[in-house]
C-alpha atoms as a PDB file:
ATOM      1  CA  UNK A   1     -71.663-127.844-171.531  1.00  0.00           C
ATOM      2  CA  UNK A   2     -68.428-127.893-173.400  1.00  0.00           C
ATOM      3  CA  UNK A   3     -67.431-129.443-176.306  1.00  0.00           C
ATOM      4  CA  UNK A   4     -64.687-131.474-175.074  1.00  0.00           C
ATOM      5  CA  UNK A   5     -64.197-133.044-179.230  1.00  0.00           C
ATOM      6  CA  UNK A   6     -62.712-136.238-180.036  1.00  0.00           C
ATOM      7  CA  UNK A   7     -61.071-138.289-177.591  1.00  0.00           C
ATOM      8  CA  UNK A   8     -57.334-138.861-178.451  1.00  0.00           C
ATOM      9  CA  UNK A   9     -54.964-141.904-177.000  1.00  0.00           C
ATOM     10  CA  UNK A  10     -51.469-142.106-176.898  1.00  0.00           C
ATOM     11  CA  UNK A  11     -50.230-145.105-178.813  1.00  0.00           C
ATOM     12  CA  UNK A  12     -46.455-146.741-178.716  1.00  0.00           C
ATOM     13  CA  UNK A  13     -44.857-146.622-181.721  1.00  0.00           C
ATOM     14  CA  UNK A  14     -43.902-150.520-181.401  1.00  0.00           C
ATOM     15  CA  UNK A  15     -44.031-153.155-179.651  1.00  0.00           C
ATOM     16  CA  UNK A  16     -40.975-154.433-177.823  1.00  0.00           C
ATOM     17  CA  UNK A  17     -42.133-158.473-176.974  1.00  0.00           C
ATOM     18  CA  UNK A  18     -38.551-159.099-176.249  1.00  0.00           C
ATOM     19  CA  UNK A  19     -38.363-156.395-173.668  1.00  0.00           C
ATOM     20  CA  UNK A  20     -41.833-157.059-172.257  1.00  0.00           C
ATOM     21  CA  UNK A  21     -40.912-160.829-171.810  1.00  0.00           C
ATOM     22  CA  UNK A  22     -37.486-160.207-170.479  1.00  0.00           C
ATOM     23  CA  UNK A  23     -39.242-157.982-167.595  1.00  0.00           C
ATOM     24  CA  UNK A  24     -42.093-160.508-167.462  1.00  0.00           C
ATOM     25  CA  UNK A  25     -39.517-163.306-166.534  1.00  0.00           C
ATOM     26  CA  UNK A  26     -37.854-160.992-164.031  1.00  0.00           C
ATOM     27  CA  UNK A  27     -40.830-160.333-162.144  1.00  0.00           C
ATOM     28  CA  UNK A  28     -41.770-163.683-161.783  1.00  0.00           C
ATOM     29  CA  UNK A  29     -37.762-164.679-160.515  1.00  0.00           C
ATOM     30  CA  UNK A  30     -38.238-161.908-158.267  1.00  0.00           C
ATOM     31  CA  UNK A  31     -41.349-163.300-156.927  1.00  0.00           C
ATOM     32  CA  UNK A  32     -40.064-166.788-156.613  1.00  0.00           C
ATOM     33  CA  UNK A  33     -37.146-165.869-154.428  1.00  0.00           C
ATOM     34  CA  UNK A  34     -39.339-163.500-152.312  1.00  0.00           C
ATOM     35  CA  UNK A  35     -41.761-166.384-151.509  1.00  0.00           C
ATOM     36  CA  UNK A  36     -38.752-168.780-150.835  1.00  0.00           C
ATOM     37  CA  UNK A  37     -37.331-166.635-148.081  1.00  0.00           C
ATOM     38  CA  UNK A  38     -40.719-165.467-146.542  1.00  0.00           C
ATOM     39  CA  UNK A  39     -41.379-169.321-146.178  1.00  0.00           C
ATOM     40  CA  UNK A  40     -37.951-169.707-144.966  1.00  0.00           C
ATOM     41  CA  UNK A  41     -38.091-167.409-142.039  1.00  0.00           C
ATOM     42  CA  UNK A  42     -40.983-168.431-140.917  1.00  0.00           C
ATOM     43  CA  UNK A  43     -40.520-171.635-140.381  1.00  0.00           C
ATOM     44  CA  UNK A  44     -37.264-170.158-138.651  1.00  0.00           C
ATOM     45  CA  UNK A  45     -39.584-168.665-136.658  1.00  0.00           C
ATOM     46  CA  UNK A  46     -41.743-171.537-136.259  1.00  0.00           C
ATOM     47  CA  UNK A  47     -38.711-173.748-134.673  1.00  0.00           C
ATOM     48  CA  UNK A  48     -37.190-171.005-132.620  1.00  0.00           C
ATOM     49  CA  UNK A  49     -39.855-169.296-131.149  1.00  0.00           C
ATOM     50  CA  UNK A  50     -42.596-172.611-130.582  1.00  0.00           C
END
């Protein structure tokens, strides 16, 4: 077998929290919305096509 050595990992050089939580809150607006419109067409759909 080969000697594959020590096993390296790739670290960030810092952490940007700001950044992170910026996204973080994005994702979740992004979500919100999404869920509001699904919900929103169908009960469109539930009125126009019952």
């Amino acid at each position: 077998m080969a000697d594959h050595g020590e096993v390296e990992y790739a670290t960030a050089a810092g952490n940007d929290y700001a950044e992170h939580e910026k996204t973080y809150k994005t994702f979740i607006a992004l979500v919100k919305w999404n869920v509001f419109i699904i919900v929103g067409i169908l009960a469109l759909m539930a009125y126009f096509l019952v």
